[in-house]
N, C-alpha and C. Protein backbone atom coordinates (compact mmCIF):
# COMPACT_ATOMS: atom_id res chain seq x y z
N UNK A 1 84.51 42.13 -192.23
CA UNK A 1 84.43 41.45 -190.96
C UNK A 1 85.44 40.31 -190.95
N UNK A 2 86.16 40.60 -190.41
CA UNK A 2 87.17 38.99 -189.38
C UNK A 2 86.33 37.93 -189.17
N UNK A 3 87.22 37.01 -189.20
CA UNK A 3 86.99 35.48 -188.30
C UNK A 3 87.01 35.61 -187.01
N UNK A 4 87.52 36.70 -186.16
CA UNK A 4 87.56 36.56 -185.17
C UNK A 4 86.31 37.37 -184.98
N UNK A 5 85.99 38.66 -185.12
CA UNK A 5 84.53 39.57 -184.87
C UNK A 5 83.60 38.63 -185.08
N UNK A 6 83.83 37.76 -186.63
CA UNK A 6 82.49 37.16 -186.64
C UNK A 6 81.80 35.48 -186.19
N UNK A 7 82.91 34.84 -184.96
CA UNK A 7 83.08 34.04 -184.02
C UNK A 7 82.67 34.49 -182.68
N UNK A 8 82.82 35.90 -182.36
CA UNK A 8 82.46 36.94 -181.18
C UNK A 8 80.77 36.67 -181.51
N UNK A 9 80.13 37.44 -182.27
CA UNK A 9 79.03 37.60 -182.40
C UNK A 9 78.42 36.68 -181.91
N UNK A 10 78.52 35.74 -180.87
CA UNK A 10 77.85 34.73 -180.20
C UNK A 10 78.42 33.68 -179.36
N UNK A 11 78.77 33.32 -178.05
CA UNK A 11 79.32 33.01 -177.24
C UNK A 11 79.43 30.93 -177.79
N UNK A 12 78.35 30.54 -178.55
CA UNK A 12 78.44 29.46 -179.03
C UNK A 12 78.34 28.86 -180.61
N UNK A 13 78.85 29.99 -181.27
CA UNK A 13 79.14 30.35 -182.46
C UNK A 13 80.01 29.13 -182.58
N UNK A 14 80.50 27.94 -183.96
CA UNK A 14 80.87 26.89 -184.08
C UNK A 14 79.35 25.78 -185.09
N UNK A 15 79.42 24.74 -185.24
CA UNK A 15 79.04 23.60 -185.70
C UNK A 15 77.60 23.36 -184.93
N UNK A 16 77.46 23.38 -183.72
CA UNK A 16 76.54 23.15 -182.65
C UNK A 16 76.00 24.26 -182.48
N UNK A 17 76.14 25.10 -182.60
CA UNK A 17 75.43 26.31 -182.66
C UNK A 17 74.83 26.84 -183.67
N UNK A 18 73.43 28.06 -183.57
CA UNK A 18 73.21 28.48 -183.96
C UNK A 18 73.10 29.87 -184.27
N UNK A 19 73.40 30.45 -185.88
CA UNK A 19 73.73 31.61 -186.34
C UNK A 19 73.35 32.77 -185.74
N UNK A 20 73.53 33.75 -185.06
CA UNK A 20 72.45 34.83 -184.56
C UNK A 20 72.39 35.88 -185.76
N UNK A 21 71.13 36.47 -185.21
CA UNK A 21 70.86 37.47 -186.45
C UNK A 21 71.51 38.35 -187.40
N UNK A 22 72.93 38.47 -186.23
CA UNK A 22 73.98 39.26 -186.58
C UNK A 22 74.55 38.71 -187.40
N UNK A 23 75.01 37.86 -187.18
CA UNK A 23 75.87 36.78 -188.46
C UNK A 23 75.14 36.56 -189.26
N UNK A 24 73.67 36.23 -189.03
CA UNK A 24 72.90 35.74 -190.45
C UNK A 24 72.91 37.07 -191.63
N UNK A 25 72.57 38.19 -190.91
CA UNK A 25 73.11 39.43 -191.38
C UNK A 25 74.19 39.82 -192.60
N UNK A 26 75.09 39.69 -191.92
CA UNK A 26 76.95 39.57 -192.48
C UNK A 26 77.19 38.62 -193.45
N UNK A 27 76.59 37.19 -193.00
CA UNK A 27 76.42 36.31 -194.46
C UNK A 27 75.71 37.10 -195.49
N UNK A 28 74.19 37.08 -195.22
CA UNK A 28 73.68 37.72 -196.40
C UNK A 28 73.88 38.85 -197.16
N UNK A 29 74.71 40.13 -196.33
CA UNK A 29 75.46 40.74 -196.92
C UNK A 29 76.43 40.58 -197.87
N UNK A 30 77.38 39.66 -196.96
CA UNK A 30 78.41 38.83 -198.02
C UNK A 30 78.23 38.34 -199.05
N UNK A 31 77.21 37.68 -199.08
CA UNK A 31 76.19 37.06 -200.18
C UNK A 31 76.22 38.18 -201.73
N UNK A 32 75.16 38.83 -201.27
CA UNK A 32 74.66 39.77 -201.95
C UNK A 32 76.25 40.63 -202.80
N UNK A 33 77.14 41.03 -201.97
CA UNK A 33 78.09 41.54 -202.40
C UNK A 33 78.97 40.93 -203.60
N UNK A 34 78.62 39.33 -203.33
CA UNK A 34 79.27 38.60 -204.09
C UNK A 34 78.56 38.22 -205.34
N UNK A 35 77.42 38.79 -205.64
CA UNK A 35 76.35 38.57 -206.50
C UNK A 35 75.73 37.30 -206.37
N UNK A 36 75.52 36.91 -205.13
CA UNK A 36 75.40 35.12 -205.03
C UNK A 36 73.79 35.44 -203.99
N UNK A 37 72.93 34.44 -204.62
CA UNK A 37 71.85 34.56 -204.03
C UNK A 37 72.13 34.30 -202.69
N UNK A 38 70.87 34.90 -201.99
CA UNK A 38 71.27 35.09 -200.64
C UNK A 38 69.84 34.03 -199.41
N UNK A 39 69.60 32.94 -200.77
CA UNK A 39 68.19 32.32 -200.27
C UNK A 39 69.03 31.22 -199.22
N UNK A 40 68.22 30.42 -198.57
CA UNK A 40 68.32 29.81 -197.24
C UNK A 40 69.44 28.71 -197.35
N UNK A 41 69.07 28.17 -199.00
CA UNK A 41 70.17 27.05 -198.91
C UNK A 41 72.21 27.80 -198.62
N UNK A 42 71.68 28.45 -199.83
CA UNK A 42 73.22 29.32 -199.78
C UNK A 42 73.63 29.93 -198.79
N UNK A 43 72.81 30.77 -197.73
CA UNK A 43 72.86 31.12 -196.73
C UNK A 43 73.53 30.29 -195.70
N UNK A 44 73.08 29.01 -195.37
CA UNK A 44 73.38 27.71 -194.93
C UNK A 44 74.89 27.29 -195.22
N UNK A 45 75.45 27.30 -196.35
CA UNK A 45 75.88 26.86 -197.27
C UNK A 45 77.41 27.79 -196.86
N UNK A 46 77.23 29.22 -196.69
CA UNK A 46 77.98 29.92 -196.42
C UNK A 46 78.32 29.96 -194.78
N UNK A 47 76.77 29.71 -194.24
CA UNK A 47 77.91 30.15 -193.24
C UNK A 47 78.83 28.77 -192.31
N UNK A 48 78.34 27.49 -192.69
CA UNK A 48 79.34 26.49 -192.76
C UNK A 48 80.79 26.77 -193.24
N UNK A 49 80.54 27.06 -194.25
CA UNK A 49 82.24 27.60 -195.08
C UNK A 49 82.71 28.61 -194.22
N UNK A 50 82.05 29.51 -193.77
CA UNK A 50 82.70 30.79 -193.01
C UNK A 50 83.16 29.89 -191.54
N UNK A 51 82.39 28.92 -191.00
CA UNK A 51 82.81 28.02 -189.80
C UNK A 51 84.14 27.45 -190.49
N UNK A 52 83.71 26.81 -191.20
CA UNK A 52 85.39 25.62 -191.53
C UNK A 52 86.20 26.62 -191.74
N UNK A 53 86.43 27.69 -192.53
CA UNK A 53 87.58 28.30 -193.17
C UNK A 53 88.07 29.36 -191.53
N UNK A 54 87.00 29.49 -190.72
CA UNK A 54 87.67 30.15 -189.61
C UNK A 54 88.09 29.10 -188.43
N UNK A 55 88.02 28.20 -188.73
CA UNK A 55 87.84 26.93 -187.78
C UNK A 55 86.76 27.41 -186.31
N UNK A 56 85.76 27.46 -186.11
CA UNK A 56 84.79 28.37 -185.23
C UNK A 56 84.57 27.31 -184.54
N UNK A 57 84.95 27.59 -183.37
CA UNK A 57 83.73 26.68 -182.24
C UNK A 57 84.26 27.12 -180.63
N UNK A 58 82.85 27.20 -180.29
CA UNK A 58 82.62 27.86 -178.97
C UNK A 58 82.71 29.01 -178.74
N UNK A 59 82.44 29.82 -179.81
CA UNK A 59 82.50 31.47 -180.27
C UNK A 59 84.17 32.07 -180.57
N UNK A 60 85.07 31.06 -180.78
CA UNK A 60 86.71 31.66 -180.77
C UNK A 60 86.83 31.00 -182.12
N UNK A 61 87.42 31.76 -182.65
CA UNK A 61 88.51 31.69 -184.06
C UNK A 61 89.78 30.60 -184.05
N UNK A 62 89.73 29.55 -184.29
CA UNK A 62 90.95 28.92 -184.88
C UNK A 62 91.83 29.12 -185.46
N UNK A 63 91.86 29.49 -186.56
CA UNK A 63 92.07 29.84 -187.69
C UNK A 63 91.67 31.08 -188.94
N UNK A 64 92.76 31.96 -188.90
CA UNK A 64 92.66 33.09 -189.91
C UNK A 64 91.80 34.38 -189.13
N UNK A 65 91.94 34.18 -187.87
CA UNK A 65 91.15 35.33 -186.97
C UNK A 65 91.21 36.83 -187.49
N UNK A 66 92.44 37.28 -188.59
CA UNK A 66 91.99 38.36 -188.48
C UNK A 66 91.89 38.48 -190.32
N UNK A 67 91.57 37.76 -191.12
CA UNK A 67 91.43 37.68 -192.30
C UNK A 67 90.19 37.48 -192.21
N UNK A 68 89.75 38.13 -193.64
CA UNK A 68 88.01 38.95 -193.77
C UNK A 68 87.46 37.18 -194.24
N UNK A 69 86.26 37.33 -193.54
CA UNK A 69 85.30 35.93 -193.83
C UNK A 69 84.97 35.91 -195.64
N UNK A 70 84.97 37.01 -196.41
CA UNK A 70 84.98 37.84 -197.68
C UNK A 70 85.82 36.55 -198.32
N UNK A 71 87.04 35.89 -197.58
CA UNK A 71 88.11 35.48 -198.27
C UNK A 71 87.66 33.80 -198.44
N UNK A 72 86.53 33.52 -197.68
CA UNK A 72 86.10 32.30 -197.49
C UNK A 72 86.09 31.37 -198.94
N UNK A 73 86.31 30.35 -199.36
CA UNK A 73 86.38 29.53 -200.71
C UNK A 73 85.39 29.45 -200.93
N UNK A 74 85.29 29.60 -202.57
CA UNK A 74 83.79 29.33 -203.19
C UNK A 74 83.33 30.83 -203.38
N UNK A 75 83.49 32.06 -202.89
CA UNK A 75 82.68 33.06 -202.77
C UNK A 75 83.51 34.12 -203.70
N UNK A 76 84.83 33.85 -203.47
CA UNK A 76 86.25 34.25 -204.45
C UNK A 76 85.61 34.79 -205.50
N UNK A 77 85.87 35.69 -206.63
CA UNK A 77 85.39 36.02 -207.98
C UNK A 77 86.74 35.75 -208.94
């Protein structure tokens, strides 16, 4: 998944907003893929990082729109 698909997934996707199921989804996937627990803090934790590293707000991509959220810092192996 993109920065940009996963900025779509919610019209107020950004800082002020909150995650929809879909994204909470895609994190915890991400999570899991990365062998990284997938409990509430980290969850949290990620999808902040997936906001900053896509620069997200108001459901549009800033930054790295079509590079995989996968690439986000910290999650790297």
């Amino acid at each position: 998944m993109t920065c940009a698909q996963y900025a779509a997934m919610a019209p107020d996707t950004g800082l002020n907003g909150n995650a929809t199921k879909e994204q909470i989804a895609a994190v915890t996937a991400m999570l899991l893929r990365h062998n990284r627990a997938a409990d509430d803090q980290n969850l949290h934790l990620a999808i902040l990082q997936v906001i900053a590293y896509c620069n997200i707000y108001g459901g549009h991509s800033g930054s790295n729109q079509d590079a995989a959220i996968d690439g986000i810092p910290g999650l790297r192996n």
